[in-house]
C-alpha atoms as a PDB file:
ATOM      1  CA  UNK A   1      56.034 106.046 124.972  1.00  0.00           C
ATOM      2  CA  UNK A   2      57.278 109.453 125.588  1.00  0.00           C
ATOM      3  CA  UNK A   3      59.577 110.944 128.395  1.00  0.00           C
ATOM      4  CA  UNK A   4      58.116 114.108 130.296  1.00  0.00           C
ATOM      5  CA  UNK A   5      58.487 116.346 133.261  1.00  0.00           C
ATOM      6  CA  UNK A   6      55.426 116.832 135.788  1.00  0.00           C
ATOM      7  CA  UNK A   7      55.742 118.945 138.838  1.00  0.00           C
ATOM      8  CA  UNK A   8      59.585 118.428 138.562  1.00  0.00           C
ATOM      9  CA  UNK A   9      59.551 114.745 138.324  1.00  0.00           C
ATOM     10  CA  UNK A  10      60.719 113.288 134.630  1.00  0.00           C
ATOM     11  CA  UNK A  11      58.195 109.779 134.176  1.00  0.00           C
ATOM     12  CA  UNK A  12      57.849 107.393 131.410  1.00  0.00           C
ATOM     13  CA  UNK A  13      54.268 108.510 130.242  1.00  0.00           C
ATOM     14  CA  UNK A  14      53.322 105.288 129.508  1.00  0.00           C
ATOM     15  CA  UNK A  15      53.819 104.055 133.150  1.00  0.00           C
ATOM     16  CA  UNK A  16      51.660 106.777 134.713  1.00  0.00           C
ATOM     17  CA  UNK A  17      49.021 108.501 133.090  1.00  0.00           C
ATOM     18  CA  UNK A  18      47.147 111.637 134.712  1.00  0.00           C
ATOM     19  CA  UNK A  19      49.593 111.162 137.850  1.00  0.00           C
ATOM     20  CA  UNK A  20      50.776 114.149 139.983  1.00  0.00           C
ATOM     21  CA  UNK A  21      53.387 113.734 141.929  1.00  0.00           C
ATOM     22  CA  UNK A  22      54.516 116.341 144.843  1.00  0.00           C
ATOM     23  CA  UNK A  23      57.087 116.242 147.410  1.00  0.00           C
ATOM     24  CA  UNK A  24      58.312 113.850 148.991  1.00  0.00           C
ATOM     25  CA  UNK A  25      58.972 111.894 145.573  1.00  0.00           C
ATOM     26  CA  UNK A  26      59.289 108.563 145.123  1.00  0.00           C
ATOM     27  CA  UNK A  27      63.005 107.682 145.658  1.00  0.00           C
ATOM     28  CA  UNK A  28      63.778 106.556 142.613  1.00  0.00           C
ATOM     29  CA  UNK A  29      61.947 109.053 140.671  1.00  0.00           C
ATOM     30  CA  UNK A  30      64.202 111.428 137.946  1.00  0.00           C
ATOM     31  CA  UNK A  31      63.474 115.029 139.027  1.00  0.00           C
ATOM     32  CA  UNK A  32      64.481 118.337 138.559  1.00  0.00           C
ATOM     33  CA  UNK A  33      66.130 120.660 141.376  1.00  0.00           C
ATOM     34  CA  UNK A  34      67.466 123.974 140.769  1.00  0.00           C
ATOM     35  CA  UNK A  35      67.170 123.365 136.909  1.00  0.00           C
ATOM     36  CA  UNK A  36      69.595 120.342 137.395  1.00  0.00           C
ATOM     37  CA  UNK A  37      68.199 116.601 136.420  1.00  0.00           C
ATOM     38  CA  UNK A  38      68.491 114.210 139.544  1.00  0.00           C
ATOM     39  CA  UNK A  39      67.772 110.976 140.650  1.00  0.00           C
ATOM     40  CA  UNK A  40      66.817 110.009 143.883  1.00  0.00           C
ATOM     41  CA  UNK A  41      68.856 105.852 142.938  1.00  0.00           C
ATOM     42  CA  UNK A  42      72.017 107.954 141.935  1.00  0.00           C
ATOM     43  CA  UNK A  43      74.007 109.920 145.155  1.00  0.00           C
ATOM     44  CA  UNK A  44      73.631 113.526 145.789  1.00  0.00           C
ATOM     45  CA  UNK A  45      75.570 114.617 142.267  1.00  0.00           C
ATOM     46  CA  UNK A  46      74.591 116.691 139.412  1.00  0.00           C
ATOM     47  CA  UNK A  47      74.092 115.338 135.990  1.00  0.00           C
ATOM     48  CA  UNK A  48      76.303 116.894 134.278  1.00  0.00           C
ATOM     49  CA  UNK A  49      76.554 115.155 130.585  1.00  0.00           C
ATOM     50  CA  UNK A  50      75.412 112.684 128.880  1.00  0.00           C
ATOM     51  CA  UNK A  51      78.891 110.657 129.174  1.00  0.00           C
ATOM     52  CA  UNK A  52      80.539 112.768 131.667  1.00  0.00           C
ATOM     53  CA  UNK A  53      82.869 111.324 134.253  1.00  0.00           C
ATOM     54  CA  UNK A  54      83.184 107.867 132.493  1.00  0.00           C
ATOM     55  CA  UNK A  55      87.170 107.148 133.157  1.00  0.00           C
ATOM     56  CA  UNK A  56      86.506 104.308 130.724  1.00  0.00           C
ATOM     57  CA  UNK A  57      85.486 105.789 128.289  1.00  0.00           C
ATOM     58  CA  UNK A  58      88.383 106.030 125.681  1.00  0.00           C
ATOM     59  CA  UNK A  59      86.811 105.895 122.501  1.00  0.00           C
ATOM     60  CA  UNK A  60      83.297 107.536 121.131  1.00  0.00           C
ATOM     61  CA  UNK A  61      82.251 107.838 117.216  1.00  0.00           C
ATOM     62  CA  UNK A  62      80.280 110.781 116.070  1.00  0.00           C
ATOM     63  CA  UNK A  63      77.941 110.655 112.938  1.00  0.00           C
ATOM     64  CA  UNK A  64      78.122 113.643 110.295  1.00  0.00           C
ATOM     65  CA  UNK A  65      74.781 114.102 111.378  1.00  0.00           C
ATOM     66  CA  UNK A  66      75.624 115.440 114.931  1.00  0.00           C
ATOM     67  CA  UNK A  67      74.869 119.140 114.659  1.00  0.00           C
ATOM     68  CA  UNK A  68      75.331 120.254 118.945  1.00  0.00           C
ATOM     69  CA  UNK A  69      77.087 118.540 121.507  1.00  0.00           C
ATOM     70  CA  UNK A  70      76.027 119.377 125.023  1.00  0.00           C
ATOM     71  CA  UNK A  71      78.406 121.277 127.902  1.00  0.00           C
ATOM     72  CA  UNK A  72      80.055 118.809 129.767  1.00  0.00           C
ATOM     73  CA  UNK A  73      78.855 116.286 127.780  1.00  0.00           C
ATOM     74  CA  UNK A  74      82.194 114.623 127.694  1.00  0.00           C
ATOM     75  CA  UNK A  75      83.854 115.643 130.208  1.00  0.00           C
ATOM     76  CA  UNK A  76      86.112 113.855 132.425  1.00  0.00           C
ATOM     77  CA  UNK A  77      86.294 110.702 129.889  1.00  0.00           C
ATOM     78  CA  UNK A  78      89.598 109.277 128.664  1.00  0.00           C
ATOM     79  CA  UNK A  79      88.742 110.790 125.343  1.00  0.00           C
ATOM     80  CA  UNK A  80      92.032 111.757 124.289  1.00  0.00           C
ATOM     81  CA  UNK A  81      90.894 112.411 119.930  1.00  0.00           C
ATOM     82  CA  UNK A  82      87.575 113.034 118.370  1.00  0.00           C
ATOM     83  CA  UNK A  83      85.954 113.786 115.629  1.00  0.00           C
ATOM     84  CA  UNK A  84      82.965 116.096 115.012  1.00  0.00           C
ATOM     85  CA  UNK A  85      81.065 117.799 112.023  1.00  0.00           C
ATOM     86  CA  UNK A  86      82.396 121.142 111.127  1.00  0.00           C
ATOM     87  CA  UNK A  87      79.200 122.930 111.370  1.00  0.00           C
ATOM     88  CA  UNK A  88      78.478 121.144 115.019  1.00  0.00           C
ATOM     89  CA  UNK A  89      77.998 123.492 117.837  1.00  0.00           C
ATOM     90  CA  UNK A  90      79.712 122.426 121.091  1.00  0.00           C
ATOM     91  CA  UNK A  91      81.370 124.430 124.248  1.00  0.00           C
ATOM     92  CA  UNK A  92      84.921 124.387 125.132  1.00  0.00           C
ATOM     93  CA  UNK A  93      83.577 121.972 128.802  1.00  0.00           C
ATOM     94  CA  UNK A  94      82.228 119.498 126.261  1.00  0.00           C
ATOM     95  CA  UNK A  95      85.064 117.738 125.866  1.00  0.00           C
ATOM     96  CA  UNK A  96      88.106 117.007 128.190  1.00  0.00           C
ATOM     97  CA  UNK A  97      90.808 119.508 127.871  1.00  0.00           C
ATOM     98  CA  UNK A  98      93.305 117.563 126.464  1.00  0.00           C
ATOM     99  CA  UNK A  99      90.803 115.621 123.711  1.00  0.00           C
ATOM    100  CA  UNK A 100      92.241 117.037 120.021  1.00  0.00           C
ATOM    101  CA  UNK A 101      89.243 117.677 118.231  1.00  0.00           C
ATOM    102  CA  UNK A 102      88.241 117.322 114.468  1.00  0.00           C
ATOM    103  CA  UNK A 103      86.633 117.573 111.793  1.00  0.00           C
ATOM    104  CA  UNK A 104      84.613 115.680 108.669  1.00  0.00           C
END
């Protein structure tokens, strides 16, 4: 199974082979618009991160083995402490502004 992007739309490739899709997608369909990653199930927001905008989330472990954390990918969490690789590459967004970072 692999993920992949036709004509804008991301699709499990083992759920439709040789498809192409064109406007108006399917509503629950992942897509692209304006280089941003939507979903027609979700409302009208950006995807920002990976755990972005998760109140809840108050607590995250990060293997040694993380080497790039995306912008935003955190942001908006309850993270208040983490800790990252030194040699990891991440953005001052990916974490919320008050989260003390460090390091292995």
């Amino acid at each position: 199974m692999a993920w992949i992007i036709q004509n804008g739309v991301l699709t499990n490739s083992d759920f439709v082979e040789n498809a192409t899709f064109s406007a108006p997608f399917p509503f629950a369909s992942w897509r692209t618009s304006n280089e941003s990653l939507r979903a027609g199930l979700m409302p009208d927001l950006e995807l920002i991160g990976a755990f972005a905008n998760d109140t809840s989330l108050s607590k995250v472990i990060i293997p040694k083995s993380v080497k790039f954390i995306g912008e935003n990918a955190f942001r908006n969490t309850a993270l208040s402490s983490v800790k990252i690789s030194s040699d990891c590459v991440y953005s001052q967004e990916s974490f919320p502004e008050s989260c003390n970072i460090q390091f292995y």
